[in-house]
C-alpha atoms as a PDB file:
ATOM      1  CA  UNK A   1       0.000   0.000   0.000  1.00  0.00           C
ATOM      2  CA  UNK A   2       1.523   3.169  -0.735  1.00  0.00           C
ATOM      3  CA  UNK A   3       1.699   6.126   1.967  1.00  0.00           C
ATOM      4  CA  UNK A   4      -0.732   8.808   2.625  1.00  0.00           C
ATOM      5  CA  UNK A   5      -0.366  12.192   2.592  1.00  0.00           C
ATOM      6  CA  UNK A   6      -0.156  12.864   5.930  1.00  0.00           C
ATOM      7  CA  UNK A   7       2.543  10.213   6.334  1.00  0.00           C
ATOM      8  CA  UNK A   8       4.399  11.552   3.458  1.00  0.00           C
ATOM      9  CA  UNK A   9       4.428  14.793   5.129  1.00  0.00           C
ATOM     10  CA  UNK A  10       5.017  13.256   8.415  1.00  0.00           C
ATOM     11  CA  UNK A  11       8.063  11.400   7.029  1.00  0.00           C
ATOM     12  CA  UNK A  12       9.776  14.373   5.655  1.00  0.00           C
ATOM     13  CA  UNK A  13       9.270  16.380   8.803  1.00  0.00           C
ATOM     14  CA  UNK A  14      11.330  14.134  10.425  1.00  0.00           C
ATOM     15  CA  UNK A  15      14.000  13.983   7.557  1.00  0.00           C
ATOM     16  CA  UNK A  16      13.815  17.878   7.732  1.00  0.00           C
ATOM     17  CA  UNK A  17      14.546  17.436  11.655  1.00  0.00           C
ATOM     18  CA  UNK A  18      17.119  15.035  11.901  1.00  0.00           C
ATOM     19  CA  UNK A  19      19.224  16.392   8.960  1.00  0.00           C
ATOM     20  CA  UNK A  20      21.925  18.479  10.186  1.00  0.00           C
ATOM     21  CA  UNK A  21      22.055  22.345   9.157  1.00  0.00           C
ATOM     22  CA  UNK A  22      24.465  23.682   6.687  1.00  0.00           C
ATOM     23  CA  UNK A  23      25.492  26.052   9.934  1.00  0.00           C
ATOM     24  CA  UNK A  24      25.826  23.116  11.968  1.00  0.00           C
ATOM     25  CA  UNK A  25      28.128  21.327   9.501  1.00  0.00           C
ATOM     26  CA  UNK A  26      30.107  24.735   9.311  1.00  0.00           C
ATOM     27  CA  UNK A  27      30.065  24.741  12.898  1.00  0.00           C
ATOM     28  CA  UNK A  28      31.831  21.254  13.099  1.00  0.00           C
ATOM     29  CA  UNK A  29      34.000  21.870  10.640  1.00  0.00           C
ATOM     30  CA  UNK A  30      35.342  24.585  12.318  1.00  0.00           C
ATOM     31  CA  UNK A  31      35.594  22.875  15.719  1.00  0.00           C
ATOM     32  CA  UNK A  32      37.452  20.655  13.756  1.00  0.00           C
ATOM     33  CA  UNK A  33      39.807  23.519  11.740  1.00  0.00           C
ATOM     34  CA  UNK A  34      40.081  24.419  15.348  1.00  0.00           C
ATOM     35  CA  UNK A  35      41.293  21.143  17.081  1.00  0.00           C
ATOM     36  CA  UNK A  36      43.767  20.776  14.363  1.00  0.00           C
ATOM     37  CA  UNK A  37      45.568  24.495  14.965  1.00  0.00           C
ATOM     38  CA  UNK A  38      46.059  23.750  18.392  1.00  0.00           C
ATOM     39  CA  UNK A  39      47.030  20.248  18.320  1.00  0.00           C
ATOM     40  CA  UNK A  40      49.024  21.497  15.891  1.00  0.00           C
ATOM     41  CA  UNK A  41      50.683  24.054  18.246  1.00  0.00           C
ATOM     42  CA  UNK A  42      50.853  21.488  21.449  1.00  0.00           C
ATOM     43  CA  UNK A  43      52.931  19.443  18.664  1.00  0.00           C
ATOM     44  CA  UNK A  44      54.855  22.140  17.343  1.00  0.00           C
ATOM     45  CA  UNK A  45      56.038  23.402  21.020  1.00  0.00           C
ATOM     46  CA  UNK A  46      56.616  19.995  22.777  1.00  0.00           C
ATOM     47  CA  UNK A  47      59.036  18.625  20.095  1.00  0.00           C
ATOM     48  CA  UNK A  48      60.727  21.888  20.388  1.00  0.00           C
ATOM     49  CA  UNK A  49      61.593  20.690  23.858  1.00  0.00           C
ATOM     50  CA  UNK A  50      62.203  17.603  22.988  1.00  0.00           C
ATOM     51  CA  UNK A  51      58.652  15.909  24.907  1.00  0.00           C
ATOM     52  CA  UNK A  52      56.855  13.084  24.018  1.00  0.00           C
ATOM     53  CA  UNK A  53      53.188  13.168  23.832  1.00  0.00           C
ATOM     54  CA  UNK A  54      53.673  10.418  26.907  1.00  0.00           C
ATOM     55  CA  UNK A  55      56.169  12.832  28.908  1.00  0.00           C
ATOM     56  CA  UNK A  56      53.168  15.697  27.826  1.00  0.00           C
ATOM     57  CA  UNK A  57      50.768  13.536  29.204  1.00  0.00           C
ATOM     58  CA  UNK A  58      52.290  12.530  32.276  1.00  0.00           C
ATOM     59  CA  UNK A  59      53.150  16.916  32.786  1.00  0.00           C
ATOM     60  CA  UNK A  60      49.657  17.602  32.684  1.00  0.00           C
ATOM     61  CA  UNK A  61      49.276  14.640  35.237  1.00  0.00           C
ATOM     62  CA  UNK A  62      51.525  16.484  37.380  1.00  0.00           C
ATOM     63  CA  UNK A  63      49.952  19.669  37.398  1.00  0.00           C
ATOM     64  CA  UNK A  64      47.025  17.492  38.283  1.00  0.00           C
ATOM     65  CA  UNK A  65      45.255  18.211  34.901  1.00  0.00           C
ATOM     66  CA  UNK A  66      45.422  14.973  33.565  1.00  0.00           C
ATOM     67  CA  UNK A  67      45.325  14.062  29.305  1.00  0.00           C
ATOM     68  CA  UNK A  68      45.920  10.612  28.783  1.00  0.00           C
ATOM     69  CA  UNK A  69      48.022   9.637  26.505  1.00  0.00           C
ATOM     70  CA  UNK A  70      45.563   8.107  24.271  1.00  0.00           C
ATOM     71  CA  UNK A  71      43.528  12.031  23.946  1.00  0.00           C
ATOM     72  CA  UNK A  72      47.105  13.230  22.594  1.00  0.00           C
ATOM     73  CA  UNK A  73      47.189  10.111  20.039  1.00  0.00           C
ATOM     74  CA  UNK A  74      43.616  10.938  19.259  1.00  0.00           C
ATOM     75  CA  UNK A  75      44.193  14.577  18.277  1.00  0.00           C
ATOM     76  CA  UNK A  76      47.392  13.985  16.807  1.00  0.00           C
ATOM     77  CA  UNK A  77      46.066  11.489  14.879  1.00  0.00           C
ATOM     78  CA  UNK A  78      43.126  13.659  13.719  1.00  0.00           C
ATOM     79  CA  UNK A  79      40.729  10.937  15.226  1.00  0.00           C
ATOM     80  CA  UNK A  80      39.050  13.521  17.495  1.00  0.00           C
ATOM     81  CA  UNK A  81      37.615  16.925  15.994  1.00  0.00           C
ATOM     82  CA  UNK A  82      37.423  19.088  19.324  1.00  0.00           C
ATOM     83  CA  UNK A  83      39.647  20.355  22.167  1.00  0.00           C
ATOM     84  CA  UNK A  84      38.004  21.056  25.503  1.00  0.00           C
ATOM     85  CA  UNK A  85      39.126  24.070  27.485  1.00  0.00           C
ATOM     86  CA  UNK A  86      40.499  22.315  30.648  1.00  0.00           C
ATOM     87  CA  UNK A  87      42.872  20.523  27.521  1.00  0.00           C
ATOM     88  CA  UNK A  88      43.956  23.703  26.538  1.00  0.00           C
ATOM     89  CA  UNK A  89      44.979  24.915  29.954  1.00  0.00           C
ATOM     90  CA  UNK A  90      46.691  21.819  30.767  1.00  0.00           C
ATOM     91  CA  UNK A  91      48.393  21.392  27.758  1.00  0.00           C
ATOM     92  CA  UNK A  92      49.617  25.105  28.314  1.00  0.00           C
ATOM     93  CA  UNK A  93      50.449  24.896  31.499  1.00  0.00           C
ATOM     94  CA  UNK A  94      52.823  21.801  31.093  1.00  0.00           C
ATOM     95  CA  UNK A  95      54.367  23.106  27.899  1.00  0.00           C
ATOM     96  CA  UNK A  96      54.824  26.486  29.602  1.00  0.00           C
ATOM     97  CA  UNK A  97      52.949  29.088  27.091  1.00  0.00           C
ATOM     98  CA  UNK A  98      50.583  31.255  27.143  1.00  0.00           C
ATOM     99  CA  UNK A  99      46.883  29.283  26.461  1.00  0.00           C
ATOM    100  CA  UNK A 100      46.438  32.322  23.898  1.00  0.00           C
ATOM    101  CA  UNK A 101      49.597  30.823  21.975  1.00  0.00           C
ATOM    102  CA  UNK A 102      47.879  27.639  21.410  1.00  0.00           C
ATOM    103  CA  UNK A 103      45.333  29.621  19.550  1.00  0.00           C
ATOM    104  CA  UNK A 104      47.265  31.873  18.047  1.00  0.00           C
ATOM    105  CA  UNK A 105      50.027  31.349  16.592  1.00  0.00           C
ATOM    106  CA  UNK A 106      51.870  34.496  16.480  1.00  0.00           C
ATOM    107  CA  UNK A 107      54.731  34.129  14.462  1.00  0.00           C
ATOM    108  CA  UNK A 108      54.020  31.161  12.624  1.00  0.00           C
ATOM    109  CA  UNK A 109      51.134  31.876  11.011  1.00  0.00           C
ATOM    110  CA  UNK A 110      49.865  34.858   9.476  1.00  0.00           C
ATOM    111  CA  UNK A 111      45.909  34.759   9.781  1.00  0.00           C
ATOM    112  CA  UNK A 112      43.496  32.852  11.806  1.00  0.00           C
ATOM    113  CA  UNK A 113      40.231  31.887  11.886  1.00  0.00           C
ATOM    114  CA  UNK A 114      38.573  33.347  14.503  1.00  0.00           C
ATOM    115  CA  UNK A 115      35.516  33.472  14.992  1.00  0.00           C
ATOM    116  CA  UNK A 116      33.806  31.315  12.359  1.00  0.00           C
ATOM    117  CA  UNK A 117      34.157  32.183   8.661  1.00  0.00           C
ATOM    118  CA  UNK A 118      36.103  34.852  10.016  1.00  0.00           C
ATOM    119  CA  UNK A 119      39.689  35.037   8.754  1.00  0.00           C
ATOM    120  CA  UNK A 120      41.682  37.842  10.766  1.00  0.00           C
ATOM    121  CA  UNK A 121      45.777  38.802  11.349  1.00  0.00           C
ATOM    122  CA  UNK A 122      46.495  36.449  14.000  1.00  0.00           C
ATOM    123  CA  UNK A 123      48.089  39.330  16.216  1.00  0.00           C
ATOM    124  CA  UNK A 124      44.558  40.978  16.033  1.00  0.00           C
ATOM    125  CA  UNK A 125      42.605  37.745  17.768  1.00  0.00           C
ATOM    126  CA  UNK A 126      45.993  37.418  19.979  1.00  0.00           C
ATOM    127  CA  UNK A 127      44.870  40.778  21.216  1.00  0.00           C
ATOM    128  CA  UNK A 128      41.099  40.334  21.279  1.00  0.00           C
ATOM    129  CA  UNK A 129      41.667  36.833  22.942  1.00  0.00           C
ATOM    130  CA  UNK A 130      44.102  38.298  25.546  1.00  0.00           C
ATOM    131  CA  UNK A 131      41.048  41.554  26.154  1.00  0.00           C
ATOM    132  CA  UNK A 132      44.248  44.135  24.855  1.00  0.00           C
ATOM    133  CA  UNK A 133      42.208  46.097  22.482  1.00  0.00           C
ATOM    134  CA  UNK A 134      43.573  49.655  21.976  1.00  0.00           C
ATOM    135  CA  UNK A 135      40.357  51.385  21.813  1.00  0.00           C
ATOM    136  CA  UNK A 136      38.353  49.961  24.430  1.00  0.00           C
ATOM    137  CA  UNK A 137      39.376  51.964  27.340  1.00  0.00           C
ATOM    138  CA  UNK A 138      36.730  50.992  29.855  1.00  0.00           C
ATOM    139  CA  UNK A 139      37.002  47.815  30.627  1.00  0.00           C
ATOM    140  CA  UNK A 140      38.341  46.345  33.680  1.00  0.00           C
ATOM    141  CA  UNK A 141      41.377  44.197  31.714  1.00  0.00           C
ATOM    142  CA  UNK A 142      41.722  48.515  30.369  1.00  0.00           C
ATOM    143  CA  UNK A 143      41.815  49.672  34.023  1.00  0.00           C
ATOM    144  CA  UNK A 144      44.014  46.378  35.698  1.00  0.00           C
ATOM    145  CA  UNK A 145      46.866  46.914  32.696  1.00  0.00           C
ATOM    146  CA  UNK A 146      46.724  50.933  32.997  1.00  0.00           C
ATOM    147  CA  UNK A 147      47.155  50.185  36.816  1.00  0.00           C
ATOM    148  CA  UNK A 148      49.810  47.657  36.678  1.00  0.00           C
ATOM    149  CA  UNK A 149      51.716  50.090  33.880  1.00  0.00           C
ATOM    150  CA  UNK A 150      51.255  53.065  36.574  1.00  0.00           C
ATOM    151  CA  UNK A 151      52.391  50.650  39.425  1.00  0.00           C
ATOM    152  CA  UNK A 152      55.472  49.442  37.434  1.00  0.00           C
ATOM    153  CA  UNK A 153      56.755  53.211  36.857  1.00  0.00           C
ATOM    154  CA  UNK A 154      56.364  54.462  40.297  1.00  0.00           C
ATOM    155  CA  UNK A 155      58.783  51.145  41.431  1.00  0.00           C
ATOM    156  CA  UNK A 156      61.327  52.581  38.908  1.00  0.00           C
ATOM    157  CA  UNK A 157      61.379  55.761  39.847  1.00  0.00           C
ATOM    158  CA  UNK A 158      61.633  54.936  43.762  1.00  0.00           C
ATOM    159  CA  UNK A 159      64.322  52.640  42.690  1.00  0.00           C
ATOM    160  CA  UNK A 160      66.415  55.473  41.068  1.00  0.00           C
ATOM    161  CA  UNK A 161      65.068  57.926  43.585  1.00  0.00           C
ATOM    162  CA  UNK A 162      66.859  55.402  46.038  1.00  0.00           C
ATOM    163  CA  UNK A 163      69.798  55.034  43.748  1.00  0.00           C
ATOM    164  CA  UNK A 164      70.959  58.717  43.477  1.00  0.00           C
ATOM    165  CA  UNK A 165      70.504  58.774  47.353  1.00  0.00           C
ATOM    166  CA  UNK A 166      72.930  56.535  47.928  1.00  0.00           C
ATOM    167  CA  UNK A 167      74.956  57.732  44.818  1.00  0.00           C
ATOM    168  CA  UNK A 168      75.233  61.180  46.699  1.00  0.00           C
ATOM    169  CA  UNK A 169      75.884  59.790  49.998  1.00  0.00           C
ATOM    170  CA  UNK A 170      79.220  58.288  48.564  1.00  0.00           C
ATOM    171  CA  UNK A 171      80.189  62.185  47.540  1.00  0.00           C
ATOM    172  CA  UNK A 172      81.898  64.823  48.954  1.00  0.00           C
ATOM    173  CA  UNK A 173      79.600  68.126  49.891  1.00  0.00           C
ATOM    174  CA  UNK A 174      79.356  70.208  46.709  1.00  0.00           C
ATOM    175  CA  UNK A 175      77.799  71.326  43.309  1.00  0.00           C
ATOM    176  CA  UNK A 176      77.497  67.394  42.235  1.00  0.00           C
ATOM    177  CA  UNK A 177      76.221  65.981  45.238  1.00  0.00           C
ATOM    178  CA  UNK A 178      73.849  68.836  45.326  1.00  0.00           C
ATOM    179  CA  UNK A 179      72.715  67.760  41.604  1.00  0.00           C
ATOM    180  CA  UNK A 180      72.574  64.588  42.606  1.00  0.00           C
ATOM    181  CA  UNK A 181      69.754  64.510  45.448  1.00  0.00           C
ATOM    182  CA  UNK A 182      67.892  67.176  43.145  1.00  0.00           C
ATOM    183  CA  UNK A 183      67.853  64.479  40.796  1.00  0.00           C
ATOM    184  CA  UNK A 184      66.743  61.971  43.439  1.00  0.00           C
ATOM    185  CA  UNK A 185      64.369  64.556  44.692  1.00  0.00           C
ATOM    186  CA  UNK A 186      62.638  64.756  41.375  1.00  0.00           C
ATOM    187  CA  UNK A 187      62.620  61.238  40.939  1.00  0.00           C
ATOM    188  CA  UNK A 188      60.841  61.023  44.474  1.00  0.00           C
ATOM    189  CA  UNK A 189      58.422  63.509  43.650  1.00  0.00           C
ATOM    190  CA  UNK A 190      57.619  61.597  39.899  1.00  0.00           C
ATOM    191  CA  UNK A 191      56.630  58.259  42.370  1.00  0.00           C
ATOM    192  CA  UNK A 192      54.808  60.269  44.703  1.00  0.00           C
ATOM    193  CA  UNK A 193      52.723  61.810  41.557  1.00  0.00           C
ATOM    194  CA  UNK A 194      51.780  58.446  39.966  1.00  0.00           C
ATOM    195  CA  UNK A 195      51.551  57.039  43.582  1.00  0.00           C
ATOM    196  CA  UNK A 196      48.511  59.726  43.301  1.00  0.00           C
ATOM    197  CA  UNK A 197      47.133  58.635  40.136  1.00  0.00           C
ATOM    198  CA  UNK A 198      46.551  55.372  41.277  1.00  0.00           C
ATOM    199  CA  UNK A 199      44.697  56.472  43.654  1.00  0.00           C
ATOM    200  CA  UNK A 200      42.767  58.238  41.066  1.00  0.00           C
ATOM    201  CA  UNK A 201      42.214  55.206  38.629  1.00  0.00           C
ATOM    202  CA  UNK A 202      41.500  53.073  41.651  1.00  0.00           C
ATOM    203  CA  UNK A 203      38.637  55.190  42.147  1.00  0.00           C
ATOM    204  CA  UNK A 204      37.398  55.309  38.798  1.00  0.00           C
ATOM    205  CA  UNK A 205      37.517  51.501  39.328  1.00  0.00           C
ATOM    206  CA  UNK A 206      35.702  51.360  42.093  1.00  0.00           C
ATOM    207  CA  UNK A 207      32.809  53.800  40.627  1.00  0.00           C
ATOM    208  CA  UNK A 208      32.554  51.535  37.365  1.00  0.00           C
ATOM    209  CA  UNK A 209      32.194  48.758  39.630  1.00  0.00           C
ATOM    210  CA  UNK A 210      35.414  47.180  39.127  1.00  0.00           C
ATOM    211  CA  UNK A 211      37.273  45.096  42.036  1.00  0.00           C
ATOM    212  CA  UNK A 212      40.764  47.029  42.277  1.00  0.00           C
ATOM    213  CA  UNK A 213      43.979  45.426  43.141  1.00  0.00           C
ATOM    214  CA  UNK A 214      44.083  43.914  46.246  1.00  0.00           C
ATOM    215  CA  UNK A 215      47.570  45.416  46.763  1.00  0.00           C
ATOM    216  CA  UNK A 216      46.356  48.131  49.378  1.00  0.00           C
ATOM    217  CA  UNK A 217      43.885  47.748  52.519  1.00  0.00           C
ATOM    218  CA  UNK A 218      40.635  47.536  51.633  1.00  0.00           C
ATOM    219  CA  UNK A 219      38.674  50.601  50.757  1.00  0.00           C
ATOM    220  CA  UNK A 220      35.153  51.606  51.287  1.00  0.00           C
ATOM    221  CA  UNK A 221      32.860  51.136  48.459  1.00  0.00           C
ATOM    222  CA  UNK A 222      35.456  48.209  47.063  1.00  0.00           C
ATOM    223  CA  UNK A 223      32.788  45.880  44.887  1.00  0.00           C
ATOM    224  CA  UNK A 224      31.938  42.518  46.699  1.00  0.00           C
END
């Protein structure tokens, strides 16, 4: 007996349903495109220290991340199409690089695919990965590397503050020692000013909602 309409209809539905979408595919091939770069870069940066995928494995077991041996073999092999995060970090961590690296390959290749259908420089994603975009000046990775950059340069200039001090204490009273602690002076004086603007921009952290540094006591108003 041949079908009726309605289970016609009924079977295509489901044939419709169960097909996967071309995005889908394109989505799995990607994953896959994706898998292959960083297995790629695992590969690339344990043979340059002379590892094993079983000494790689048995790293990540260290760090208490374990990969067994037979996930390496898998992706090498190209037997498995995806790489979970907690792979990435451990594979990072026991090979030493940044996770970004595994994704981006700065230096060794010239574009990336990132995000889907997407092909960009690869320094571009390494910076949109790593939240180091130039013109977005608001956001709290903006604020913690604008702090650490202030942070940095007042060290230096207490450290050569400090260093003419003790440069003029080893000279006779005169014109050069003179110029010497002026120089310190001013180098005390630079520290104290960006000791002030991070006071500032830990403010403006604390307005936007932003957790500051925890490198000072606590302040009132800190975010929870």
């Amino acid at each position: 007996m041949l079908p009726s309409v309605n289970e016609q209809l009924q079977s295509a539905a489901m044939t419709e349903t169960e097909a996967p979408s071309s995005a889908a595919l394109a989505e799995e091939d990607w994953r896959q495109r994706q898998a292959t770069l960083v297995i790629g870069e695992v590969r690339r940066h344990r043979q340059a220290q002379g590892m094993s995928a079983a000494e790689l494995s048995d790293a990540c077991a260290r760090l208490g991340l374990p990969v067994h041996r037979s996930v390496i073999a898998n992706l090498e092999g190209g037997r498995r199409g995806s790489v979970t995060i907690a792979e990435l970090i451990a594979f990072a961590a026991a090979l030493d690089v940044a996770p970004a690296q595994l994704l981006c390959p700065v230096g060794y290749a010239d574009e990336v695919e990132m995000p889907p259908g997407r092909i960009r420089p690869t320094w571009d994603v390494y910076e949109w990965i790593t939240g180091a975009c130039p013109e977005k000046t608001e956001t709290p990775i903006a604020h913690y590397r604008k702090y650490h950059l202030y942070q940095r340069e007042e060290r230096q200039a207490q450290q050569r503050a400090d260093e003419q001090d003790h440069r003029a204490g080893q000279l006779p009273a005169g014109p050069l020692q003179d110029a010497v602690r002026a120089t310190a002076d001013a180098e005390r004086g630079r520290a104290q000013t960006i000791y002030a603007l991070l006071d500032v921009l830990r403010k403006d952290m604390i307005s936007a909602g932003i957790r500051p540094p925890a490198d000072r006591p606590d302040e009132a108003g800190t975010p929870a």
